[in-house]
C-alpha atoms as a PDB file:
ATOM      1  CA  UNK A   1     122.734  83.241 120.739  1.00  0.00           C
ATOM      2  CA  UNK A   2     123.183  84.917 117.659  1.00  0.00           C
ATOM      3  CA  UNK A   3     123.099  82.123 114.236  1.00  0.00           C
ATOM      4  CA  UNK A   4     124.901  83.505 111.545  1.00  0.00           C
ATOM      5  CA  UNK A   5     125.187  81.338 108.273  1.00  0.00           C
ATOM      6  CA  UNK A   6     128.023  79.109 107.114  1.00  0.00           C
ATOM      7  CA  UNK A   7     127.531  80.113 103.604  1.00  0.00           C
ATOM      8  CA  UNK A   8     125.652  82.991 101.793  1.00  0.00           C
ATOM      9  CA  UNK A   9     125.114  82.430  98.426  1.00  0.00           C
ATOM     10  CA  UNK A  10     123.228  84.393  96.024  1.00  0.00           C
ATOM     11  CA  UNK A  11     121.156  83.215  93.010  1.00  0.00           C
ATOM     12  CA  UNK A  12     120.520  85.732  90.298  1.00  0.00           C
ATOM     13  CA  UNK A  13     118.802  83.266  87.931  1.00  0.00           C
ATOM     14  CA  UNK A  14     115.884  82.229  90.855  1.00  0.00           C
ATOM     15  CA  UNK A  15     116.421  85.361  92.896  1.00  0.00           C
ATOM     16  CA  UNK A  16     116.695  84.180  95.763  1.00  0.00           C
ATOM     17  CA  UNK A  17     119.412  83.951  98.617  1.00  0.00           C
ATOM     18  CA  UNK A  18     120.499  81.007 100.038  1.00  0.00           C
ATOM     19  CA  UNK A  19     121.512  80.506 103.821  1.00  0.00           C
ATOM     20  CA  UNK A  20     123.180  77.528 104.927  1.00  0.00           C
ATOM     21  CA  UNK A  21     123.909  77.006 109.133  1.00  0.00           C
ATOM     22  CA  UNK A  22     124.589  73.384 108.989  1.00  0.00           C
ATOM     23  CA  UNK A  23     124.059  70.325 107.812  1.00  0.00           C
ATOM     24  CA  UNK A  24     120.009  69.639 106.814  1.00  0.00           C
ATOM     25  CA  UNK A  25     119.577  73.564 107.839  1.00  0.00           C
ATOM     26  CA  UNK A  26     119.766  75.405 104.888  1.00  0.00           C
ATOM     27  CA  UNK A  27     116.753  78.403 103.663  1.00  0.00           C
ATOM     28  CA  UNK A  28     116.081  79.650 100.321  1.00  0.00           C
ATOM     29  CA  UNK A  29     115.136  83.424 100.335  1.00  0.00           C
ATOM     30  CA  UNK A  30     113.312  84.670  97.283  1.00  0.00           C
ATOM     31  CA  UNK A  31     114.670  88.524  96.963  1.00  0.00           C
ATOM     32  CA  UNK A  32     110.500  89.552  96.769  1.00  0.00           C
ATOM     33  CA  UNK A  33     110.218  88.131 100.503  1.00  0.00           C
ATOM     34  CA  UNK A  34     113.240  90.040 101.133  1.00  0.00           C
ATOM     35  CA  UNK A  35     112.369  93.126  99.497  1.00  0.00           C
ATOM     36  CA  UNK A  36     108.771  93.405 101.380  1.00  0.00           C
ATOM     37  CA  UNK A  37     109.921  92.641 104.847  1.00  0.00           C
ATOM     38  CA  UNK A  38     113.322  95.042 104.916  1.00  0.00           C
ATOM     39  CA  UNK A  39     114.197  96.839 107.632  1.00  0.00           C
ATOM     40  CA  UNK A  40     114.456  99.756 106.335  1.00  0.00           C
ATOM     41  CA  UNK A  41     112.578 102.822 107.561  1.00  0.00           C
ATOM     42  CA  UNK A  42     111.352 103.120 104.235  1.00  0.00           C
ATOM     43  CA  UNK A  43     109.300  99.288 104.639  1.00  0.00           C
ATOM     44  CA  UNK A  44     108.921  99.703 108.624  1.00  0.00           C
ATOM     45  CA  UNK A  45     107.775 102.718 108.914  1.00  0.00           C
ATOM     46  CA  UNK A  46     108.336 104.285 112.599  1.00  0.00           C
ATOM     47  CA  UNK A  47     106.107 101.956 114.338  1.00  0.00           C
ATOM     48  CA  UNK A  48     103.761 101.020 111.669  1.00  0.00           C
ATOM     49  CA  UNK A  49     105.088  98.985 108.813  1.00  0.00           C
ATOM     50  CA  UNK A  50     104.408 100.188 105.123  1.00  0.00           C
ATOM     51  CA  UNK A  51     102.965  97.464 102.797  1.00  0.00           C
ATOM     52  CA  UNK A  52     105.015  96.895  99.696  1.00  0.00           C
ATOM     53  CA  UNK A  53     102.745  96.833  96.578  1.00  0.00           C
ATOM     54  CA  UNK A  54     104.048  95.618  93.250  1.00  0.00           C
ATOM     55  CA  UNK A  55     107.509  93.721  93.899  1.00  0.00           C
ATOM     56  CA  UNK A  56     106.745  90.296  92.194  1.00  0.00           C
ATOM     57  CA  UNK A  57     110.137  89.729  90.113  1.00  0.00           C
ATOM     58  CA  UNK A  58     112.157  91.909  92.173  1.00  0.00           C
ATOM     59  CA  UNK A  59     115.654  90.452  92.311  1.00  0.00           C
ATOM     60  CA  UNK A  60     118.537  91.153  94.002  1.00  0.00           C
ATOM     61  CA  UNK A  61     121.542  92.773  92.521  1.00  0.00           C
ATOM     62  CA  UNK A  62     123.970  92.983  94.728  1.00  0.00           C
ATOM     63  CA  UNK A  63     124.794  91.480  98.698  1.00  0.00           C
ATOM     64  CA  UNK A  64     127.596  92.997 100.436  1.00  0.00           C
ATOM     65  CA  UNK A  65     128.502  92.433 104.357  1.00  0.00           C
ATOM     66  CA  UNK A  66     128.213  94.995 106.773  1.00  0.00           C
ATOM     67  CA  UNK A  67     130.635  94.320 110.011  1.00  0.00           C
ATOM     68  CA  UNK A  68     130.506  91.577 111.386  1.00  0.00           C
ATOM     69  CA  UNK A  69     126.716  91.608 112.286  1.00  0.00           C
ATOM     70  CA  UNK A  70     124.557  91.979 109.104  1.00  0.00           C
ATOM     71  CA  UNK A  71     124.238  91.973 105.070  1.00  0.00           C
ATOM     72  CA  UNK A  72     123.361  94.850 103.008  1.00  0.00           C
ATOM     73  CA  UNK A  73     121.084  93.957 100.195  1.00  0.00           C
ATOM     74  CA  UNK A  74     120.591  95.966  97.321  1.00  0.00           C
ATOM     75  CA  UNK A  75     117.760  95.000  95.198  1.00  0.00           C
ATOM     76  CA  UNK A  76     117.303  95.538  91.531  1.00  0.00           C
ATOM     77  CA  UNK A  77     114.597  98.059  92.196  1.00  0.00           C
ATOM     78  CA  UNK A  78     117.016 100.474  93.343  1.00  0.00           C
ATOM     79  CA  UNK A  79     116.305  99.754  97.514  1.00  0.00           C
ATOM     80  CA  UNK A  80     119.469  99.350  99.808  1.00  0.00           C
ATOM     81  CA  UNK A  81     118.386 100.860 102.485  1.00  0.00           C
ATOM     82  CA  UNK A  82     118.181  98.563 105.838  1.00  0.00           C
ATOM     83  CA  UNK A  83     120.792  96.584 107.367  1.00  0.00           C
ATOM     84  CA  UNK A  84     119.211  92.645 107.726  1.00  0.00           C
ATOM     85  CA  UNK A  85     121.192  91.756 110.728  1.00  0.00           C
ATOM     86  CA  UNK A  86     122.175  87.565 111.403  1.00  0.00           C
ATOM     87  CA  UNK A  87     119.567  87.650 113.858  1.00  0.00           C
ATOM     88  CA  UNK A  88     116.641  89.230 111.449  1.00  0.00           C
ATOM     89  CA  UNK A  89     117.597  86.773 108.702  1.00  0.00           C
ATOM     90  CA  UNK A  90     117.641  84.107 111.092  1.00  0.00           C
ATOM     91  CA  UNK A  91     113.975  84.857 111.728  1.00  0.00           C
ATOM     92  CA  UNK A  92     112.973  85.691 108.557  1.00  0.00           C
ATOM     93  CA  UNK A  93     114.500  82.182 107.412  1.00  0.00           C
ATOM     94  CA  UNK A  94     112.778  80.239 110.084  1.00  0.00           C
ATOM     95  CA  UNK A  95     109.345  82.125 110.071  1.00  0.00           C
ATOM     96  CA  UNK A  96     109.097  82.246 105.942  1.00  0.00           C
ATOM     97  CA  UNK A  97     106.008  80.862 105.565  1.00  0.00           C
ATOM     98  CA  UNK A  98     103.537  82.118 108.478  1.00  0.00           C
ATOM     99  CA  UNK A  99     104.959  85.700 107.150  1.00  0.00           C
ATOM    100  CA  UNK A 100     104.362  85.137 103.757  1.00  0.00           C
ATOM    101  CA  UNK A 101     101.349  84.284 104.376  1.00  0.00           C
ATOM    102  CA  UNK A 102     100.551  87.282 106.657  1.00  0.00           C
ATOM    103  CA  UNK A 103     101.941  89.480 103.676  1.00  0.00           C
ATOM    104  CA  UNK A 104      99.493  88.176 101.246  1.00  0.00           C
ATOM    105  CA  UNK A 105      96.366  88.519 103.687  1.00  0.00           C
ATOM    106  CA  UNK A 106      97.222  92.274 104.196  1.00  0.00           C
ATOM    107  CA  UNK A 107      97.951  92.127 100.343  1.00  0.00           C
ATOM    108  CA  UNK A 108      94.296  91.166 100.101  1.00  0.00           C
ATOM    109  CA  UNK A 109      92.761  93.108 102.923  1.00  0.00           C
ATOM    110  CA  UNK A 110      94.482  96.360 101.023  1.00  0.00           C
ATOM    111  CA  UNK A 111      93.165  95.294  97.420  1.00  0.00           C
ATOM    112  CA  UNK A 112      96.684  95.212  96.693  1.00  0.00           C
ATOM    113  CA  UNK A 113      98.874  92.934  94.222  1.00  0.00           C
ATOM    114  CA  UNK A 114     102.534  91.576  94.129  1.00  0.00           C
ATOM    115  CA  UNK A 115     102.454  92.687  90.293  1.00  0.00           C
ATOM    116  CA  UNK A 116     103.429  95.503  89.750  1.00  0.00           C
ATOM    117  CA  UNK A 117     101.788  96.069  85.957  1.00  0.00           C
ATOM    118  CA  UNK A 118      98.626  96.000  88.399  1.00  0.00           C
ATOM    119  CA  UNK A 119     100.386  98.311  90.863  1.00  0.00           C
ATOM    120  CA  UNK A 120     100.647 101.025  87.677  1.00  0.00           C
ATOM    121  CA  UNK A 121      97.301 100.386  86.588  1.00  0.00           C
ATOM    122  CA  UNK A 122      95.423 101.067  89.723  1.00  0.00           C
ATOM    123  CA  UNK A 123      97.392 104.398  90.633  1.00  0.00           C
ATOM    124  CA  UNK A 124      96.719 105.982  87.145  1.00  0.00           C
ATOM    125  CA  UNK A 125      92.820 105.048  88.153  1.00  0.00           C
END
C-alpha cells in the first residue's frame, strides 16, 4: 500500500521538506539528501548510480505535484529532473539515516566532499 503524506510543507529557511502521515509520523527532508538521492537519470545513472559531489547548501526552490502519484522538486541548483513518487519518498523518509550514511562512506571511498568550494578546487587540480 502506497503512503502518501497528509501534509507537504516546504522550509526555505532550513531547506528541508517536511512530510507528515499521521500523528507522531512526521520526516524532515533536508533538500541536500534530496538532491543526492533523485531519481533522475541524471543521479541514477542507467543501472549504476552517479555520486553527487559538492551539494552541501543546496536548497530547494520550488515543489510542485505531479498527478496524483509524485512531487516534482526543483532545487536551487537548477535540477528538476526526476519524479520522487509517494512510494520513493516514503522510503527515503523511513531509511534517512542508513542512506545518509551510505552516501557519506562512498563520499569518502571517492575522496569526495559535500562542499562544493572543495568540489571547484579539486577539478581545477
Amino acid at each position: 500500500m502506497t503512503r502518501i503524506p497528509t501534509a507537504i510543507n516546504l522550509h526555505k529557511a532550513s531547506k528541508t521538506l517536511s512530510l507528515t502521515y499521521g500523528p507522531g509520523e512526521v520526516y524532515e527532508l533536508p533538500a541536500e539528501f534530496l538532491r543526492v538521492h533523485s531519481p533522475s537519470a541524471e543521479v541514477q545513472g542507467h543501472g549504476k548510480p552517479i555520486l553527487q559531489v559538492g551539494k552541501l547548501g543546496v536548497g530547494l526552490a520550488k515543489i510542485e505535484p505531479a498527478g496524483q502519484y509524485a512531487l516534482k522538486l526543483t532545487f536551487d541548483d537548477g535540477h528538476d529532473s526526476g519524479l520522487f513518487t509517494w512510494e520513493y519518498l516514503y522510503q527515503l523518509a523511513t531509511r534517512q539515516e542508513a542512506l545518509w550514511q551510505d552516501y557519506l562512506d562512498e563520499l569518502k571511498t571517492a575522496g569526495k566532499s559535500r562542499d562544493p568550494s572543495e568540489s571547484v578546487v579539486r577539478l581545477m587540480l
